[in-house]
N, C-alpha and C. Protein backbone atom coordinates (compact mmCIF):
# COMPACT_ATOMS: atom_id res chain seq x y z
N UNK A 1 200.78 54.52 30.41
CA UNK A 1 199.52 55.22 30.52
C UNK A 1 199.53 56.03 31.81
N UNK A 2 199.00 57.03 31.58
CA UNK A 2 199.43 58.03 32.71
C UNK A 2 198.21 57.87 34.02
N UNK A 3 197.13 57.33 33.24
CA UNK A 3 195.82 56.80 34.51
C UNK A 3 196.56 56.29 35.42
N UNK A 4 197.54 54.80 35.14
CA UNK A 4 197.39 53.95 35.91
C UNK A 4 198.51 54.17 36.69
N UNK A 5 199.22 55.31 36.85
CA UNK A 5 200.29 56.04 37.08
C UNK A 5 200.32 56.03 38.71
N UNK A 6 201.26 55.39 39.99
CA UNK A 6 200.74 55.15 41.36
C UNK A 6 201.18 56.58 42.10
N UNK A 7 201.89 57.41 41.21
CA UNK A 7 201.85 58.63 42.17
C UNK A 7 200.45 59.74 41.40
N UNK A 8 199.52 59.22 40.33
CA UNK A 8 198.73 60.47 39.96
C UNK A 8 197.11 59.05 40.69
N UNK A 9 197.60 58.21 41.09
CA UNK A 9 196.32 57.52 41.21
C UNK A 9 195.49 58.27 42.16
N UNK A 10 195.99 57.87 43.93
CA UNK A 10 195.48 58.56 44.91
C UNK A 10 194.92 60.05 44.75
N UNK A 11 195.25 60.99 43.85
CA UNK A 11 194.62 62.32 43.68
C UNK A 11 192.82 61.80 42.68
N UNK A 12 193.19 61.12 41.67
CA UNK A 12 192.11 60.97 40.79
C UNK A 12 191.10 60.64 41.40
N UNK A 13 191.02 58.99 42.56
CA UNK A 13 190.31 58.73 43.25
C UNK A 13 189.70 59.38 44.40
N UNK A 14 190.43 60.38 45.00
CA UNK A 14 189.95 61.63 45.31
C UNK A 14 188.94 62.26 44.89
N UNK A 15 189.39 63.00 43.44
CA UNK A 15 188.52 63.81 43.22
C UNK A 15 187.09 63.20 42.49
N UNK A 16 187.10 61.72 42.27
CA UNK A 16 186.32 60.94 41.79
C UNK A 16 185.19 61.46 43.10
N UNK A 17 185.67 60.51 43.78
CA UNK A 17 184.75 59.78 44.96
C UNK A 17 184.36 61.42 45.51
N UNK A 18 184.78 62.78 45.92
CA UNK A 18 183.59 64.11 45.89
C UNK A 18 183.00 64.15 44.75
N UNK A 19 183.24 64.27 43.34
CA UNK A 19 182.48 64.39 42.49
C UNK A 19 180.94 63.55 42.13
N UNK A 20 181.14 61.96 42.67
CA UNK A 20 179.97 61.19 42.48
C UNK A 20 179.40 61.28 43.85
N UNK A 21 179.89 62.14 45.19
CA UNK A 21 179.43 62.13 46.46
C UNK A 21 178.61 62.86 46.04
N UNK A 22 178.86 64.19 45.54
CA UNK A 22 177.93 65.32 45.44
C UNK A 22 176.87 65.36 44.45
N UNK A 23 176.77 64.37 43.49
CA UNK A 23 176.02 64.35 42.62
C UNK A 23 175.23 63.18 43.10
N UNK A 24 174.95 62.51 44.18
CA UNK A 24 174.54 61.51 44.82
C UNK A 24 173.63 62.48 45.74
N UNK A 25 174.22 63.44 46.22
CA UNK A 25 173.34 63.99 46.73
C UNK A 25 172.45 65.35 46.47
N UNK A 26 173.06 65.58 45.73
CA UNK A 26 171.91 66.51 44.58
C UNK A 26 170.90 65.33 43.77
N UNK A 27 171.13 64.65 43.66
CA UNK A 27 169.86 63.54 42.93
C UNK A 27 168.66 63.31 44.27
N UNK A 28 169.58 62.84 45.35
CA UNK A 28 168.99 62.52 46.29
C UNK A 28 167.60 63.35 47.05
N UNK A 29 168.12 64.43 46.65
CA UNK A 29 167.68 65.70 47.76
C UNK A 29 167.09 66.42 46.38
N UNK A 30 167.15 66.35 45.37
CA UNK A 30 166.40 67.55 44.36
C UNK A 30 165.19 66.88 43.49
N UNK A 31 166.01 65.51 42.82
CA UNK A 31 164.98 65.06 41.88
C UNK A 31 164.87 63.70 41.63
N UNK A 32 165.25 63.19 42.74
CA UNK A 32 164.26 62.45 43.58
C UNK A 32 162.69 62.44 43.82
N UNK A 33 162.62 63.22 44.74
CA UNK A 33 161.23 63.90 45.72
C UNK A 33 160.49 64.25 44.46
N UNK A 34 160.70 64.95 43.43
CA UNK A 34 160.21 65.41 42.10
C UNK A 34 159.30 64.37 41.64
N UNK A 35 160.72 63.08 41.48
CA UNK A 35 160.29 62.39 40.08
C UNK A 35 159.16 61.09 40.81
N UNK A 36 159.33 61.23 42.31
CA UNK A 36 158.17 59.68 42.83
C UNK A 36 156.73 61.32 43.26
N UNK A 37 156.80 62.11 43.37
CA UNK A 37 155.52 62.73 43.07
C UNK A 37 154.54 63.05 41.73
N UNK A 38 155.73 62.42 41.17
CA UNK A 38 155.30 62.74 39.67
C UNK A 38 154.44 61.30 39.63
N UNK A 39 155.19 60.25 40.09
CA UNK A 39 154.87 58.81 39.43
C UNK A 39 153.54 58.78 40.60
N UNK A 40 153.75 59.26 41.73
CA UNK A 40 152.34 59.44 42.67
C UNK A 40 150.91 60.29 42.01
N UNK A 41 151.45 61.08 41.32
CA UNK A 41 150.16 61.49 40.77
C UNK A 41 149.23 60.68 39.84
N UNK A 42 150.96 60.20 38.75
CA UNK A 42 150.35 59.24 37.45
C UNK A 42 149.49 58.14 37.90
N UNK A 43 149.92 57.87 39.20
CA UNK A 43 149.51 56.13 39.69
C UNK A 43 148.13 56.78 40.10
N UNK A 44 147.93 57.60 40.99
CA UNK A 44 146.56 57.93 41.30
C UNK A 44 145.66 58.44 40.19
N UNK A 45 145.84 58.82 39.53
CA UNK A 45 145.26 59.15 37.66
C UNK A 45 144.55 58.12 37.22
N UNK A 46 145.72 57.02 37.42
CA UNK A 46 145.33 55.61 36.33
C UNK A 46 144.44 55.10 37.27
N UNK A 47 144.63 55.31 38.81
CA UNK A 47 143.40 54.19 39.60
C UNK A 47 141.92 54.79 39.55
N UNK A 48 141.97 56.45 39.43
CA UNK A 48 140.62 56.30 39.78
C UNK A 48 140.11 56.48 38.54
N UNK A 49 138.55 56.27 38.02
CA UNK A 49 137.63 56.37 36.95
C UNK A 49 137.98 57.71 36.34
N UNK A 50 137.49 57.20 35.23
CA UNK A 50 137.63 58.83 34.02
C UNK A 50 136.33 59.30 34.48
N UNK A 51 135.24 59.31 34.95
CA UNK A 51 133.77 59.54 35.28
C UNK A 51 134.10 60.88 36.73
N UNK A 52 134.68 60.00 37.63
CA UNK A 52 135.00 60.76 38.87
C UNK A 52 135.47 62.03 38.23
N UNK A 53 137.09 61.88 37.56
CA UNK A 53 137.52 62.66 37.47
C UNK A 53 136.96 63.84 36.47
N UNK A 54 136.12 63.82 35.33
CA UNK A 54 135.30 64.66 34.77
C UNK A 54 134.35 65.15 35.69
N UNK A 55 133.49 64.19 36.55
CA UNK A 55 133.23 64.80 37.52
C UNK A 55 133.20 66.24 38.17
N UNK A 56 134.75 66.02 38.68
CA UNK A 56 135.12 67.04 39.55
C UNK A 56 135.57 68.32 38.47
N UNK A 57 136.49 67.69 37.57
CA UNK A 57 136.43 68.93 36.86
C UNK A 57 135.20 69.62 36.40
N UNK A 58 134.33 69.00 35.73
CA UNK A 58 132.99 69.82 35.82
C UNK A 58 132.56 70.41 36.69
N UNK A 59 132.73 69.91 37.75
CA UNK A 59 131.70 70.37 39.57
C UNK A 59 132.97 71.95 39.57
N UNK A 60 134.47 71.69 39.31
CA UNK A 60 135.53 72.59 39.35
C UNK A 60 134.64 74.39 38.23
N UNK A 61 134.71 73.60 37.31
CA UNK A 61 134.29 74.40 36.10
C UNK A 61 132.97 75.28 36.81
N UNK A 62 131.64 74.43 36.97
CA UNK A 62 130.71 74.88 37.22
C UNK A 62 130.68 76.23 38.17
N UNK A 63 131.44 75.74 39.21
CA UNK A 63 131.67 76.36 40.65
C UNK A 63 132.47 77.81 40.02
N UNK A 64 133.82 78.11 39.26
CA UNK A 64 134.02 79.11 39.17
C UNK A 64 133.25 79.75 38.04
N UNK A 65 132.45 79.44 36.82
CA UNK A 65 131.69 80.22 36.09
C UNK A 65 130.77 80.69 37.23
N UNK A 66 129.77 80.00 38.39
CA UNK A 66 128.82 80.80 39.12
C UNK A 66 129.78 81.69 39.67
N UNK A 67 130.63 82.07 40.07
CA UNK A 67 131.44 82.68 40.66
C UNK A 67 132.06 84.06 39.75
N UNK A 68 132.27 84.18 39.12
CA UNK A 68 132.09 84.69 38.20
C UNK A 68 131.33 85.82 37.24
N UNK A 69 129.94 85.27 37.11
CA UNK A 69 128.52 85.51 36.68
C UNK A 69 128.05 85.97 37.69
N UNK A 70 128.28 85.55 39.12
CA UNK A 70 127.49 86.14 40.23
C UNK A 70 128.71 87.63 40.55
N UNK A 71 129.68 87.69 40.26
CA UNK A 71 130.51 88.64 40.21
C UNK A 71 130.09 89.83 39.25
N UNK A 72 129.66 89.12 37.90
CA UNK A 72 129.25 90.34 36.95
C UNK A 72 128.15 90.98 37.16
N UNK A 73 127.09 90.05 37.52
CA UNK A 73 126.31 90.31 37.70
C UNK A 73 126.01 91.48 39.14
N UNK A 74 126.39 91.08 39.98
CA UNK A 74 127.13 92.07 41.29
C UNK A 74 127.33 93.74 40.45
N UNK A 75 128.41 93.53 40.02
CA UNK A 75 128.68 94.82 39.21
C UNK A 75 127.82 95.96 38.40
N UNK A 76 127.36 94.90 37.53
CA UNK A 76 126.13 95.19 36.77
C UNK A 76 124.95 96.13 37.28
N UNK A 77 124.35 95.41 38.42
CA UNK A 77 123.87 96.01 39.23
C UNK A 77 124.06 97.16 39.59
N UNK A 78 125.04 97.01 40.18
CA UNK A 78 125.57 98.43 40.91
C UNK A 78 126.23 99.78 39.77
N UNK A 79 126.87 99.43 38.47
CA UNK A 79 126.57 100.38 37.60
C UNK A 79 125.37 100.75 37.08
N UNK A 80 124.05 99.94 37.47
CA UNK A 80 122.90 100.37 36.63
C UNK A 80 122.23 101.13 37.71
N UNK A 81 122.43 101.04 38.66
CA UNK A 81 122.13 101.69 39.97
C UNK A 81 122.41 102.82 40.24
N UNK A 82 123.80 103.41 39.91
CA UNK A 82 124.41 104.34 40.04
C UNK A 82 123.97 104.98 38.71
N UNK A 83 123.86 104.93 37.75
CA UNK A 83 123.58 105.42 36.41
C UNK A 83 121.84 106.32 36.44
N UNK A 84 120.88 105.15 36.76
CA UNK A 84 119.77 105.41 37.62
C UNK A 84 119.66 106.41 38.57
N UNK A 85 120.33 106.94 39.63
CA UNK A 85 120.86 107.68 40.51
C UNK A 85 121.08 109.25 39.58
N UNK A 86 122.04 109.06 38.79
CA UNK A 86 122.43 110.05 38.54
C UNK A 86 121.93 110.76 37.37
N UNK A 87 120.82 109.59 36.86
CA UNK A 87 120.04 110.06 35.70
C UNK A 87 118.72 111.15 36.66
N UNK A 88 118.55 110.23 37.59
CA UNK A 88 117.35 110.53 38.73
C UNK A 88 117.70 112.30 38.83
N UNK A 89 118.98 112.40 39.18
CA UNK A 89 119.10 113.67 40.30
C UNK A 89 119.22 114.66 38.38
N UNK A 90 119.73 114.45 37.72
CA UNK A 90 119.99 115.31 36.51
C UNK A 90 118.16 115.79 35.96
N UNK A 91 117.12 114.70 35.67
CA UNK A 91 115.81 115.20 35.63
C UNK A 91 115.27 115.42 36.82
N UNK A 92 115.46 115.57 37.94
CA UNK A 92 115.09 116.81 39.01
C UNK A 92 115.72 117.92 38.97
N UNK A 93 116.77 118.37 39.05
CA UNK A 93 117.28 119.47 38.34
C UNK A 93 116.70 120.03 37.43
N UNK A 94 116.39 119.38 36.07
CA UNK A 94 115.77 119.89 34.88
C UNK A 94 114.40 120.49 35.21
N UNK A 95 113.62 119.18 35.63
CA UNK A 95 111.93 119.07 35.95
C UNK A 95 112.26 120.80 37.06
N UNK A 96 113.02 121.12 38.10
CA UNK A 96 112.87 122.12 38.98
C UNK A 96 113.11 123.74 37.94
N UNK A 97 113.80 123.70 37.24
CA UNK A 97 114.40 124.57 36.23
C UNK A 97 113.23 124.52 35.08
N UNK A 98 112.72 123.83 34.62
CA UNK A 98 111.46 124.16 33.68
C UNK A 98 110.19 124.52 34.67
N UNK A 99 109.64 123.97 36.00
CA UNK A 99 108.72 124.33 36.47
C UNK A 99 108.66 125.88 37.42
N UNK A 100 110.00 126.36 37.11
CA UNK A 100 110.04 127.54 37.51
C UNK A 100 110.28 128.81 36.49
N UNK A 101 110.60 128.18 35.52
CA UNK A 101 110.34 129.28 34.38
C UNK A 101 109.02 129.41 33.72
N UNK A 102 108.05 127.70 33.70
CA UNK A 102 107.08 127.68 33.32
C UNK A 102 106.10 128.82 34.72
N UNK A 103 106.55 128.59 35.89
CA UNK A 103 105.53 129.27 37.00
C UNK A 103 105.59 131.15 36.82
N UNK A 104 107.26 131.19 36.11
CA UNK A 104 107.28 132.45 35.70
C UNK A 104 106.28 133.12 34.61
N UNK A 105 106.41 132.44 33.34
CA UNK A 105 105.29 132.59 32.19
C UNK A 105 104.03 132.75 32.63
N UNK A 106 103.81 131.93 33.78
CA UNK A 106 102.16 131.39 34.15
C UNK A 106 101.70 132.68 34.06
N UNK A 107 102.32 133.59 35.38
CA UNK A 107 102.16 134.76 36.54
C UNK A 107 102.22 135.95 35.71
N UNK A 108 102.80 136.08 34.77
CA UNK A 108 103.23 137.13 34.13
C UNK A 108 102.04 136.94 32.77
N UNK A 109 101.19 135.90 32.12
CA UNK A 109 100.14 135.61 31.51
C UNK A 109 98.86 135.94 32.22
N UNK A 110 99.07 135.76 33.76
CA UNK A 110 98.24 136.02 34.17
C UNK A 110 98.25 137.24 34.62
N UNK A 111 98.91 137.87 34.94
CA UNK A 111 99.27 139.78 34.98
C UNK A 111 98.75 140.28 33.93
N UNK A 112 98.99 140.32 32.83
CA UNK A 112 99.11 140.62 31.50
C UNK A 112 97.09 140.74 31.18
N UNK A 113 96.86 139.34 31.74
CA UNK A 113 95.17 138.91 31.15
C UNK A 113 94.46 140.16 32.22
N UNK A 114 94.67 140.16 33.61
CA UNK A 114 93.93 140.68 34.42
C UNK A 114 94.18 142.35 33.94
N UNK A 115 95.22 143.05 33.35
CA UNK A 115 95.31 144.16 33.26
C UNK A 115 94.62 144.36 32.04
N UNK A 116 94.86 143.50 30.79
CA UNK A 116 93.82 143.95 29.82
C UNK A 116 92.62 143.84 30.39
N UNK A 117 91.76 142.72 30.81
CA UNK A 117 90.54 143.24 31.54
C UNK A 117 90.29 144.44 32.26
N UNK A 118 90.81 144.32 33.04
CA UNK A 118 90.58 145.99 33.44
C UNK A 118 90.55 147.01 32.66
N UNK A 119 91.15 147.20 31.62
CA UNK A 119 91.59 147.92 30.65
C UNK A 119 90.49 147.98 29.83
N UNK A 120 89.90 147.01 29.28
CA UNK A 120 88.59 146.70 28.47
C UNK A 120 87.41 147.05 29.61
N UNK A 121 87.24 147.08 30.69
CA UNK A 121 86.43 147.37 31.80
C UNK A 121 86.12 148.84 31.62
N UNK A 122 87.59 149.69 31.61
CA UNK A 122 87.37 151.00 32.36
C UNK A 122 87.23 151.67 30.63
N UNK A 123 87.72 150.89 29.64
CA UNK A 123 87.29 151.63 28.31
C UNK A 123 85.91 151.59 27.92
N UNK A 124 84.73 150.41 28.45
CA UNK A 124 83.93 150.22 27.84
C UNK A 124 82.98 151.66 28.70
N UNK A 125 83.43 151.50 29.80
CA UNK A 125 82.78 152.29 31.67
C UNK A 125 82.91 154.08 30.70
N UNK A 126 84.70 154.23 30.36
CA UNK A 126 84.03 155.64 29.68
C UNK A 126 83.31 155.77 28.73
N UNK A 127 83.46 154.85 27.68
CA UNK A 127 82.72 154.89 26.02
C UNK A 127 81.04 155.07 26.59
N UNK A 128 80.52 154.31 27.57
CA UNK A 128 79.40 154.80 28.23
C UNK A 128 78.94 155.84 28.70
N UNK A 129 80.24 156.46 29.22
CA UNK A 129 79.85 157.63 29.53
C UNK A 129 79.68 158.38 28.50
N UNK A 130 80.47 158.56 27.84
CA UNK A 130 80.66 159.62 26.65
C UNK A 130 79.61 159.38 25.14
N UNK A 131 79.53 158.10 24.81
CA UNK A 131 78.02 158.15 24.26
C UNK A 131 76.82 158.02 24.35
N UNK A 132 76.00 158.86 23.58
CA UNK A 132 74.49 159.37 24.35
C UNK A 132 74.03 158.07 23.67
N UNK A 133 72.95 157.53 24.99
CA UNK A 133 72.42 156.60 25.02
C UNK A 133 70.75 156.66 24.48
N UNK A 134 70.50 156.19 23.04
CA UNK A 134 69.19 155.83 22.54
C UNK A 134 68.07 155.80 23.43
N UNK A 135 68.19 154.62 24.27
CA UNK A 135 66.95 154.48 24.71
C UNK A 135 67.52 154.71 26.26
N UNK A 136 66.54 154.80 27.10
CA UNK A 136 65.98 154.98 28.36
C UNK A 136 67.14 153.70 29.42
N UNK A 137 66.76 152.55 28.75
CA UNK A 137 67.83 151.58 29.07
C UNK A 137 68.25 150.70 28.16
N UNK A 138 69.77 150.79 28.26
CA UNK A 138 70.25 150.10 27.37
C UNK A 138 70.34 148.22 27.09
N UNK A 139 69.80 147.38 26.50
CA UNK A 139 69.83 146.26 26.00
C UNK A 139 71.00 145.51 26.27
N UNK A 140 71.05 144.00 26.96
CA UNK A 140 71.81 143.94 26.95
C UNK A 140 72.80 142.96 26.57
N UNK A 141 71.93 142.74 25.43
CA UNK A 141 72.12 142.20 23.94
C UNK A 141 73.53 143.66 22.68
N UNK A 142 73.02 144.67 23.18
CA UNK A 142 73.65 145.77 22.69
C UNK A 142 75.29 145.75 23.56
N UNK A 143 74.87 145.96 24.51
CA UNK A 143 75.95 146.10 25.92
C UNK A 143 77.22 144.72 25.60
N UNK A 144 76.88 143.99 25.50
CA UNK A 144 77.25 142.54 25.36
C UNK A 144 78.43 142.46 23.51
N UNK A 145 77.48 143.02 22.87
CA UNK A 145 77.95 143.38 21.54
C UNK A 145 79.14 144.23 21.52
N UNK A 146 78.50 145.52 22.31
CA UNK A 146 79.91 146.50 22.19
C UNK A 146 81.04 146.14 23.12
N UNK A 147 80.86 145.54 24.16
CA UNK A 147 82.08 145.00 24.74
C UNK A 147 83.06 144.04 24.25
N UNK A 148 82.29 143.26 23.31
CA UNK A 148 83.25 142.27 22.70
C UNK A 148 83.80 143.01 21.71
N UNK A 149 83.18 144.12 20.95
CA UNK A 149 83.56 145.06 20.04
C UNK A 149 85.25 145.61 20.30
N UNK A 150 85.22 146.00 21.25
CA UNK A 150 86.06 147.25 22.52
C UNK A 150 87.49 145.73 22.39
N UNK A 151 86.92 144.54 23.11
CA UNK A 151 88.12 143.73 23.47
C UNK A 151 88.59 143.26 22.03
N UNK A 152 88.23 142.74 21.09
CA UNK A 152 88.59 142.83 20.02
C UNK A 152 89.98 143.79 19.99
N UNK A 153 89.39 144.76 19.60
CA UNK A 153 89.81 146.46 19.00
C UNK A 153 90.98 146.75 20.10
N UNK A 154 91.25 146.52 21.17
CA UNK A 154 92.11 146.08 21.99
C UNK A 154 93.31 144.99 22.30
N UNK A 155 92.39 144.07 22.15
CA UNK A 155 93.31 142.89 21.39
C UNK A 155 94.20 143.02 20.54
N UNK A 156 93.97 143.46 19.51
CA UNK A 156 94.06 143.68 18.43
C UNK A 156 95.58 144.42 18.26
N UNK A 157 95.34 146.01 18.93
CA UNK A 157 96.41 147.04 19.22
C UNK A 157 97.64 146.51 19.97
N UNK A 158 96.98 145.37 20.82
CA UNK A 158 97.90 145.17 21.86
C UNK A 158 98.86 144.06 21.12
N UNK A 159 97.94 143.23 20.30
CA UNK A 159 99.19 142.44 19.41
C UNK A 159 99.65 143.09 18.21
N UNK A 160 99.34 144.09 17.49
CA UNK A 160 99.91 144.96 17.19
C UNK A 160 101.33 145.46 17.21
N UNK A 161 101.16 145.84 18.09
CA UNK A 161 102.19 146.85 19.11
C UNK A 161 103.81 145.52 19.30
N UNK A 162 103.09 144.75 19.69
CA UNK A 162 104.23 143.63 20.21
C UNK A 162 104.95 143.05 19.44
N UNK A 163 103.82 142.86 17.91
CA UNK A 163 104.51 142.73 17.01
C UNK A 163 105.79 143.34 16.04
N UNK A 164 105.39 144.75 17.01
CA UNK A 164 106.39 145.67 15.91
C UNK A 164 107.79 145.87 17.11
């Protein structure tokens, strides 16, 4: 048998005794330390109450949902804020842009009203002149009549006209 062979012995026992050195100390030094932290956890598991330990996981749980929720909520905020903001500044813009076209219409309605008055003023002022007057003084029940007559008949031309 070639094992028991006295010139191949001394090499075998050699390479024996590094091979179980080094694997003596890779156990030692790797998974070792592993496997009694492992059995340290299990042992502390089994001693304390299932109560404690739901406990904490709950108190665990609780703590990061507020954390969380107070996070979204954070956010939330501050997009509805900003949204608010920018809704804000878009109807001032608008509200400034309608109250200046509306102030345009106003001015130009009101141009428009004061010149037909006048207009109905200085037509009724000649029609007076130019027709001979009945009586001595004129009524002013009559006066009153033909002026609304005149703005009418004015009115009238002036939407007329705009229409066409």
């Amino acid at each position: 048998m070639p094992q028991l062979d006295i010139v191949s012995y001394f090499p075998q026992f050699f390479w024996f005794c590094i091979f179980f050195t080094s694997f003596y100390i890779t156990l030692v030094q790797h998974y070792l330390p592993k496997l009694t932290r492992i059995f340290a956890v299990r042992q502390d598991y089994q001693q304390t109450p299932q109560s404690q330990q739901a406990d904490q996981e709950f108190q665990n749980l609780a703590q990061t949902t507020h954390t969380v929720f107070s996070q979204s909520i954070q956010q939330t905020r501050e997009q509805c804020t900003n949204h608010f903001q920018q809704t804000q500044k878009f109807l001032d813009i608008k509200t400034d842009g309608f109250n200046a076209h509306t102030n345009q219409a106003f001015q130009k309605y009101q141009t428009k009203k004061i010149l037909l008055n006048q207009t109905v003023k200085n037509t009724i002022h000649q029609l007076q002149g130019v027709l001979p007057i009945t009586s001595s003084s004129p009524q002013k029940k009559d006066l009153g009549k033909t002026n609304q007559l005149f703005q009418q008949y004015l009115v009238g031309k002036l939407l007329s006209q705009k229409v066409k």
